[in-house]
N, C-alpha and C. Protein backbone atom coordinates (compact mmCIF):
# COMPACT_ATOMS: atom_id res chain seq x y z
N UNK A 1 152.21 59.80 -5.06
CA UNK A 1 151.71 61.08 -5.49
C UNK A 1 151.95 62.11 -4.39
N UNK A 2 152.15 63.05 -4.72
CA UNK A 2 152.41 64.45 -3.94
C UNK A 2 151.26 65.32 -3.53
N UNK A 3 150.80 65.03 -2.51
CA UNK A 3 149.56 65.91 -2.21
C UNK A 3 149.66 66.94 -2.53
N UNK A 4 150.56 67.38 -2.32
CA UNK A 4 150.68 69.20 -2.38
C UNK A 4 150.60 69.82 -3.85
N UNK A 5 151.19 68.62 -4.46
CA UNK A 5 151.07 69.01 -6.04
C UNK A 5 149.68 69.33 -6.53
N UNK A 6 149.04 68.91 -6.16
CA UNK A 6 148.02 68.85 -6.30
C UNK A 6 146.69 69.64 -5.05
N UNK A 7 146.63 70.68 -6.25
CA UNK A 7 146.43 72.00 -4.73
C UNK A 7 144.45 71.34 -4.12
N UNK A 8 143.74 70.91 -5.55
CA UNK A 8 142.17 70.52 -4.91
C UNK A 8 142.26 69.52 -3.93
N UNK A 9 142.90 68.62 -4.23
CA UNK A 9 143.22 67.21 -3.49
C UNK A 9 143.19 67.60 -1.94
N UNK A 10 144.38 68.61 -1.89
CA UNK A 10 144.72 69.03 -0.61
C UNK A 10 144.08 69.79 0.15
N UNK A 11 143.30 70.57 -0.48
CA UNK A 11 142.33 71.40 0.30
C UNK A 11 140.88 70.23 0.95
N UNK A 12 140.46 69.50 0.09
CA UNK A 12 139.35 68.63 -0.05
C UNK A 12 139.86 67.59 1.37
N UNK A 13 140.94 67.30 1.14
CA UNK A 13 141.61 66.52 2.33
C UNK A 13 142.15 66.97 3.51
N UNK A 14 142.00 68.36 3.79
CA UNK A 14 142.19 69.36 4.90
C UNK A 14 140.77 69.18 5.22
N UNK A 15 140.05 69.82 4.78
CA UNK A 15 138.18 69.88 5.00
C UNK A 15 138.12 68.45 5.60
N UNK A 16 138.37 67.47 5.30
CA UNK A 16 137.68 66.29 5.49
C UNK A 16 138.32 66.10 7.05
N UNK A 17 139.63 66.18 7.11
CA UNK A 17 140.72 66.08 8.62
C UNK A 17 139.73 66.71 9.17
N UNK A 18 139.82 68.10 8.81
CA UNK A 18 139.18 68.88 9.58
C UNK A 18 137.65 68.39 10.75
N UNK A 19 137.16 67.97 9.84
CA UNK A 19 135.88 67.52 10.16
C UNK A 19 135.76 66.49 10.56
N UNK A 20 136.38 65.62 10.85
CA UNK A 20 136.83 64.54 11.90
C UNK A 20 136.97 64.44 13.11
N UNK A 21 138.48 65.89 13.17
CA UNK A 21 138.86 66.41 14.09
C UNK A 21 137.68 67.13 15.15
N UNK A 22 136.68 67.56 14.26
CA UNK A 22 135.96 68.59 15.25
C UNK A 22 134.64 67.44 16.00
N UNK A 23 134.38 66.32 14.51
CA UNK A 23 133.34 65.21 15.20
C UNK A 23 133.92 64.59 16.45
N UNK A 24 135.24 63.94 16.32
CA UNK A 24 136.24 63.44 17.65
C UNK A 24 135.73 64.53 18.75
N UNK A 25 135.70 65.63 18.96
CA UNK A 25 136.17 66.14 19.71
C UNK A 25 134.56 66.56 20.35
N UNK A 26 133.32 66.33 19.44
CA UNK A 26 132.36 66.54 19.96
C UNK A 26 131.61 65.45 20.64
N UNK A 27 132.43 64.36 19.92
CA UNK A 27 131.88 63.09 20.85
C UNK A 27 133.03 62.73 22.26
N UNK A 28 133.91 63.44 22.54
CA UNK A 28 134.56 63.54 23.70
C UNK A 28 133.82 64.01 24.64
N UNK A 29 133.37 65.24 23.97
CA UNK A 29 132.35 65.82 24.72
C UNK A 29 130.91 65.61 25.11
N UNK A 30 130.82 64.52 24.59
CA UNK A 30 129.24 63.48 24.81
C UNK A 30 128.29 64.65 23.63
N UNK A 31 128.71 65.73 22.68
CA UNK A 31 127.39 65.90 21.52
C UNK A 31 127.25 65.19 20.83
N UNK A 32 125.91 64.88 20.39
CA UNK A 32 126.35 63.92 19.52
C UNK A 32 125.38 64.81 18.16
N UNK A 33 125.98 64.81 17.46
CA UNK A 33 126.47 66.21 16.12
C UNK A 33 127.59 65.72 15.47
N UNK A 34 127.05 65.83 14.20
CA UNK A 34 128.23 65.54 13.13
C UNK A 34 128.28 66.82 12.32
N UNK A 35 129.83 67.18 12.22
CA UNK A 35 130.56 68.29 11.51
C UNK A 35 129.22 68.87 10.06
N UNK A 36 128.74 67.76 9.43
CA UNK A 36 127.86 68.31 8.66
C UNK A 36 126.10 69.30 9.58
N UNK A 37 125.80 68.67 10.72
CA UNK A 37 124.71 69.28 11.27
C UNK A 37 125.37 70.12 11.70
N UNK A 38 126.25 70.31 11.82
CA UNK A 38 126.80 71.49 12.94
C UNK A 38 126.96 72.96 11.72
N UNK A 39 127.54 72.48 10.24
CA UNK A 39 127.68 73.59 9.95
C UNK A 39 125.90 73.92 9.25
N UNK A 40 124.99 73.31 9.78
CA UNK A 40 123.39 73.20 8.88
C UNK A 40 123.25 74.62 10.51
N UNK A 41 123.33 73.73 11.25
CA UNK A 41 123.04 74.61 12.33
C UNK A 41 123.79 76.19 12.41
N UNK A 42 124.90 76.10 12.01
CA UNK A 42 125.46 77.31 12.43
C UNK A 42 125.32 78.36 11.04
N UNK A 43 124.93 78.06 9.86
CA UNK A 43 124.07 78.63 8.93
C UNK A 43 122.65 79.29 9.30
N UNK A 44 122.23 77.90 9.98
CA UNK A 44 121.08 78.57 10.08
C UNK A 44 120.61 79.79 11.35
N UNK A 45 122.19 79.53 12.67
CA UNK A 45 121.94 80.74 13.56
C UNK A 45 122.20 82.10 13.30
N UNK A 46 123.34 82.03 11.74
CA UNK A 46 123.31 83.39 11.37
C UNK A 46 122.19 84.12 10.47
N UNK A 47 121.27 83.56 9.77
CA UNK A 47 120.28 83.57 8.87
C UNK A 47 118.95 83.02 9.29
N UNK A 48 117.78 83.76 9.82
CA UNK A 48 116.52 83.08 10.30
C UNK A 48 115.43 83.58 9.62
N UNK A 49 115.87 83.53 8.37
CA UNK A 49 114.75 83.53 7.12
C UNK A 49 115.79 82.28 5.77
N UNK A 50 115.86 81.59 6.20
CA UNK A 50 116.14 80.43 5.12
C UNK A 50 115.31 79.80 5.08
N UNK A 51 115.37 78.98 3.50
CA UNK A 51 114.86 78.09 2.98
C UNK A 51 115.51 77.03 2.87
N UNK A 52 114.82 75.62 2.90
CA UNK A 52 116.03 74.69 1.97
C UNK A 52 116.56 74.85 0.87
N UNK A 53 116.41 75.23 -0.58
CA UNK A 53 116.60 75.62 -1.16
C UNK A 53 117.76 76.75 -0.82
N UNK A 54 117.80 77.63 -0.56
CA UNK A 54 118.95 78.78 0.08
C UNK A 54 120.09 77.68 0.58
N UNK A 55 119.46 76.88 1.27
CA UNK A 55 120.66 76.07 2.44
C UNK A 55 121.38 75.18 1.10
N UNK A 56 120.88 74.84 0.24
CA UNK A 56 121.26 73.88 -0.87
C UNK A 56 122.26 74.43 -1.57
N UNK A 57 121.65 76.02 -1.97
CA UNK A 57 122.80 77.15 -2.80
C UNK A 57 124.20 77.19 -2.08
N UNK A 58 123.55 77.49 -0.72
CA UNK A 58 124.55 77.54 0.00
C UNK A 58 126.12 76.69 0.32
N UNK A 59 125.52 75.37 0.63
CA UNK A 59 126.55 74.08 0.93
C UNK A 59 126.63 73.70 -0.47
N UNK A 60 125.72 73.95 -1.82
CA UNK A 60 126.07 73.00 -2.83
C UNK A 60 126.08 71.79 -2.99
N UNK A 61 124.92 71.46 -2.59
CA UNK A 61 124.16 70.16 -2.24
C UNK A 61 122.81 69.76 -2.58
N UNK A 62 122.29 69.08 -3.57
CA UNK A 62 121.28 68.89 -3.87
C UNK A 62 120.28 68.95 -2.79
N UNK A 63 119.17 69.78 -3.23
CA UNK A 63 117.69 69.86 -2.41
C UNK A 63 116.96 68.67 -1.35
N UNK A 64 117.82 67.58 -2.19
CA UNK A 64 117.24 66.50 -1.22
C UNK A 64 117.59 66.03 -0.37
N UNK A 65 119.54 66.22 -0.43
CA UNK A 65 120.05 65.99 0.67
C UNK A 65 119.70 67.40 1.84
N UNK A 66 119.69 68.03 1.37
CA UNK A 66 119.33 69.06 2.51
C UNK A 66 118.00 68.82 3.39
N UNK A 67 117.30 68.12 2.48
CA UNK A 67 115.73 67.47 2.82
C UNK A 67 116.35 66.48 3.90
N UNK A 68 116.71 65.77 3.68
CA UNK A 68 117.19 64.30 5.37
C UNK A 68 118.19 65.16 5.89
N UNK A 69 118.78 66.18 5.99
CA UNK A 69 119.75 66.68 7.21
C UNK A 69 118.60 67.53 8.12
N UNK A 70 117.42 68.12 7.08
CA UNK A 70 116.88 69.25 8.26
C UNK A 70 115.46 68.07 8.89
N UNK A 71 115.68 66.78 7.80
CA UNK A 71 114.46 66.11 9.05
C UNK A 71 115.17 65.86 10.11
N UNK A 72 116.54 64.91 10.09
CA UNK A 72 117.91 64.62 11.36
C UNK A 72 117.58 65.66 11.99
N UNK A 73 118.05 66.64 11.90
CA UNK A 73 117.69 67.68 12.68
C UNK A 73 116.80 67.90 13.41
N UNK A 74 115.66 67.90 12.97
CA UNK A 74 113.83 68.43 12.99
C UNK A 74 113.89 67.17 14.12
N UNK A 75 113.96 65.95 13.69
CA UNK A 75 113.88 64.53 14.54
C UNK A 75 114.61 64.74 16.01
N UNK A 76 116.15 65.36 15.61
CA UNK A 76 116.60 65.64 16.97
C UNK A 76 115.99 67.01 17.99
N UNK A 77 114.93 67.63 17.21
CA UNK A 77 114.34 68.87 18.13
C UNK A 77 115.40 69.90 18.13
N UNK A 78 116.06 70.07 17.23
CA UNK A 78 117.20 71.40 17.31
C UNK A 78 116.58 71.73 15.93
N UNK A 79 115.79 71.64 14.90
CA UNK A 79 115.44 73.08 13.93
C UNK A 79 114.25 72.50 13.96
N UNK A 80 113.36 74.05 13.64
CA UNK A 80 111.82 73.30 13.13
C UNK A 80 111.28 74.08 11.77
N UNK A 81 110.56 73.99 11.60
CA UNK A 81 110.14 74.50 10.46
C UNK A 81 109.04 75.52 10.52
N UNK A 82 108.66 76.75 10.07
CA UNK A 82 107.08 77.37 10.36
C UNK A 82 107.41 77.70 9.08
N UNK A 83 105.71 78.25 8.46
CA UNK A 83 105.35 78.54 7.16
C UNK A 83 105.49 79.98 6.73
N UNK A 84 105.55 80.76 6.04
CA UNK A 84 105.90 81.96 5.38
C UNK A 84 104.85 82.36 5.31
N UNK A 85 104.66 83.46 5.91
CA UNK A 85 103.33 84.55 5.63
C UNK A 85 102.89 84.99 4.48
N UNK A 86 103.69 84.89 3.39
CA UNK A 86 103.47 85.63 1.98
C UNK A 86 103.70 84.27 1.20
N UNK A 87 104.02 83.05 0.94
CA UNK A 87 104.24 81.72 0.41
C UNK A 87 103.67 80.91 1.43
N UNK A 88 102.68 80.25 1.39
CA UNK A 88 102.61 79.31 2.89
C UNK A 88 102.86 77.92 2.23
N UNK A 89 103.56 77.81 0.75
CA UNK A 89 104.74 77.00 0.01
C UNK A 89 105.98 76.52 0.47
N UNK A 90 106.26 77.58 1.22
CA UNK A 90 107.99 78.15 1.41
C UNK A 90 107.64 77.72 3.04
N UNK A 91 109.13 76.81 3.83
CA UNK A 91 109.06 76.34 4.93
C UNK A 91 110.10 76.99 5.70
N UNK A 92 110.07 77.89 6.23
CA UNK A 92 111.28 78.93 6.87
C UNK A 92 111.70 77.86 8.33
N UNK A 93 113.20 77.79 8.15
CA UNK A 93 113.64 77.51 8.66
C UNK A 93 114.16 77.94 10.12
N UNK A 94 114.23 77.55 11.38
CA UNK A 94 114.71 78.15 12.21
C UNK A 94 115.35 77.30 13.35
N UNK A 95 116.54 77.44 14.49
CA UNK A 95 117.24 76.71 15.24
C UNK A 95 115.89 77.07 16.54
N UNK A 96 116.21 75.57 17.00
CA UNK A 96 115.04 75.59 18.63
C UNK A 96 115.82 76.00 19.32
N UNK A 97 115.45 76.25 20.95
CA UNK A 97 115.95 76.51 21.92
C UNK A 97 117.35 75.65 22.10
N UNK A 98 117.21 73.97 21.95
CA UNK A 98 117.94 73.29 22.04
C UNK A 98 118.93 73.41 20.86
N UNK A 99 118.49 73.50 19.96
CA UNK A 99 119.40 74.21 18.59
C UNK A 99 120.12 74.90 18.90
N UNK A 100 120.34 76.00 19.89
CA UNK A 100 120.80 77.18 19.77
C UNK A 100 121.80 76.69 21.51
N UNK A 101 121.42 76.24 22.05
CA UNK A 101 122.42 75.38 23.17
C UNK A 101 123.03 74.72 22.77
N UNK A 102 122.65 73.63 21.85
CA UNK A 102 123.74 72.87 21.38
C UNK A 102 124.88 73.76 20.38
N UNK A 103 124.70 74.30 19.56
CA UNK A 103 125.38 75.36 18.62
C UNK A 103 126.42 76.08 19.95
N UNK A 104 125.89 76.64 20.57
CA UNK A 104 126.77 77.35 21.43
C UNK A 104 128.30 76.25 21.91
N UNK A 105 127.27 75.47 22.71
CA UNK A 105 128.76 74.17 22.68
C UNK A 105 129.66 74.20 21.66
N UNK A 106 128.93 73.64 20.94
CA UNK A 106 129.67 73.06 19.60
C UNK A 106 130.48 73.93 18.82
N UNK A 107 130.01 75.28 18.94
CA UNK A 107 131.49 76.26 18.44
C UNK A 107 132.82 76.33 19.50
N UNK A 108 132.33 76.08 21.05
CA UNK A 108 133.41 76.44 21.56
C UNK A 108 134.35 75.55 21.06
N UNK A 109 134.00 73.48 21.01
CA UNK A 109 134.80 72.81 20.23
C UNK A 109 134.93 72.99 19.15
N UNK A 110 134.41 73.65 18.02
CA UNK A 110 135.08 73.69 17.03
C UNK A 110 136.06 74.73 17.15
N UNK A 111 135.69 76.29 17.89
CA UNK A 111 137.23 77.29 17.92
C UNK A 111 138.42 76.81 18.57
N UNK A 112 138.53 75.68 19.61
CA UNK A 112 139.56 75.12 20.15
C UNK A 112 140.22 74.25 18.93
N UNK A 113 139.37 73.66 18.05
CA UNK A 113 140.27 72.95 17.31
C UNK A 113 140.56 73.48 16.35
N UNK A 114 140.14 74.64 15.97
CA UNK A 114 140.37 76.16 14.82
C UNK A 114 141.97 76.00 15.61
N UNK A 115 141.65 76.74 16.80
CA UNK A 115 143.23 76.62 17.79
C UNK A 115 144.25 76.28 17.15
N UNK A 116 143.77 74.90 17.53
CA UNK A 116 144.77 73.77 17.25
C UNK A 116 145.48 74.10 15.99
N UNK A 117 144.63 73.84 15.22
CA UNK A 117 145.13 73.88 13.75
C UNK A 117 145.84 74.66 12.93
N UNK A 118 145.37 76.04 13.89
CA UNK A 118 146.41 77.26 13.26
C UNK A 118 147.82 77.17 14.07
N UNK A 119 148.00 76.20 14.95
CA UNK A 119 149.11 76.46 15.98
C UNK A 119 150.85 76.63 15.26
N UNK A 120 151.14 77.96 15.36
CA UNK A 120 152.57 77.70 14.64
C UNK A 120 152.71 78.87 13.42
N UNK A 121 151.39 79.39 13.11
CA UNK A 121 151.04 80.42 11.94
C UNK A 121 151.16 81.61 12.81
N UNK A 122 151.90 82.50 11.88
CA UNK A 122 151.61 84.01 12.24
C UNK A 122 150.01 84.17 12.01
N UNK A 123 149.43 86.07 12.32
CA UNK A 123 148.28 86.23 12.30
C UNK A 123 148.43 86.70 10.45
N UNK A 124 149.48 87.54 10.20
CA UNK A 124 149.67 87.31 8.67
C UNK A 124 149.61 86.23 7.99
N UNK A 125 150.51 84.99 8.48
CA UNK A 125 150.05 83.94 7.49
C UNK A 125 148.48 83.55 7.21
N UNK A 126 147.39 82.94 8.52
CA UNK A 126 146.13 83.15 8.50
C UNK A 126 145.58 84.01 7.54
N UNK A 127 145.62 85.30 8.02
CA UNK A 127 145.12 86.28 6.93
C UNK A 127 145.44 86.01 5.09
N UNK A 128 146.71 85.48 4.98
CA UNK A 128 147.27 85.35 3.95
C UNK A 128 146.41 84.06 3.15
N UNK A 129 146.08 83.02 4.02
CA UNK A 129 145.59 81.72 3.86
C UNK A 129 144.21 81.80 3.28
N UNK A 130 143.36 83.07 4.33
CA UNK A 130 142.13 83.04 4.03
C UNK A 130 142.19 83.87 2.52
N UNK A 131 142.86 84.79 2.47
CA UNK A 131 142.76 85.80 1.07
C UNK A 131 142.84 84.27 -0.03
N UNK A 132 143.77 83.78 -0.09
CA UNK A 132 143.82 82.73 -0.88
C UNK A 132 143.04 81.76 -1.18
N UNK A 133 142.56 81.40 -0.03
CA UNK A 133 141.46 80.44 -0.23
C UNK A 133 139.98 80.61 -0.68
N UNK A 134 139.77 82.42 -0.40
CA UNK A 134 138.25 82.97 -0.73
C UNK A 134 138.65 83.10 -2.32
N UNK A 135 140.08 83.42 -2.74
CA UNK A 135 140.39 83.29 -4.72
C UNK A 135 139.90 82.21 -5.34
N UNK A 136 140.26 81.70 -4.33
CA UNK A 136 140.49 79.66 -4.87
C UNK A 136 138.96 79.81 -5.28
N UNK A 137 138.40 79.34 -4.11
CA UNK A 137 136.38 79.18 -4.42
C UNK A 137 136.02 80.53 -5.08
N UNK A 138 136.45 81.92 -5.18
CA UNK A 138 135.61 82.63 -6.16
C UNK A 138 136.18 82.09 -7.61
N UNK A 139 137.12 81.82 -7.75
CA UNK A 139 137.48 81.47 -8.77
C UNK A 139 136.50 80.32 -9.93
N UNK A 140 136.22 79.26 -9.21
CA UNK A 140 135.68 77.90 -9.83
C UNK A 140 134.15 78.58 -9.86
């Protein structure tokens, strides 16, 4: 079979390299963070009013798996949880001190292997890649 023929296959199997590539490279570096906490974490350093629920919409992942990534988390002392002033229902999410050290690391390895990966692309092609790929997912 022809990967390429097959345009979901190939994207689904880029993502997955991808995320290999960046776990390899964080356990070189003694983090120990997997490509999935890393992007829980780096969601949650741009956004510090989430919910699980939000984080679920977000990745497209049932509520419950989001439930055992933010205890992993919570367990490793990089997110915690405080209660909502207006819902004390609702568990607002936020990165700890150590959350927010480790995150810092962990992008520099992931933009080196961003690096990597674009190595050989114009800044047009990139640009060209991302226009395409934000069609692709608005599309479905």
């Amino acid at each position: 079979m022809n990967e390429a023929s097959h345009l979901g296959l190939l994207i689904a199997r880029t993502g997955l390299v991808l995320g290999k590539a960046v776990e390899r490279e964080f356990e070189n570096a003694g983090l120990e963070l997997s490509y999935q906490h890393f992007i829980f974490l780096n969601l949650l350093s741009k956004n510090n009013k989430l919910i699980q629920q939000d984080l679920a919409d977000i990745v497209k992942i049932d509520k419950s798996a989001v439930l055992r990534v933010i205890a992993a988390l919570e367990e490793k002392k990089l997110v915690e949880r405080t209660g909502d002033t207006c819902d004390r229902r609702k568990k607002m999410l936020h990165l700890t001190t150590g959350g927010k050290t480790l995150l810092k690391q962990a992008l520099q390895i992931e933009n080196k292997v961003n690096t990597k990966m674009q190595a050989g692309l114009t800044k047009e092609e990139v640009s060209t890649f991302i226009k395409v790929a934000l069609h692709l997912r608005d599309n479905i």
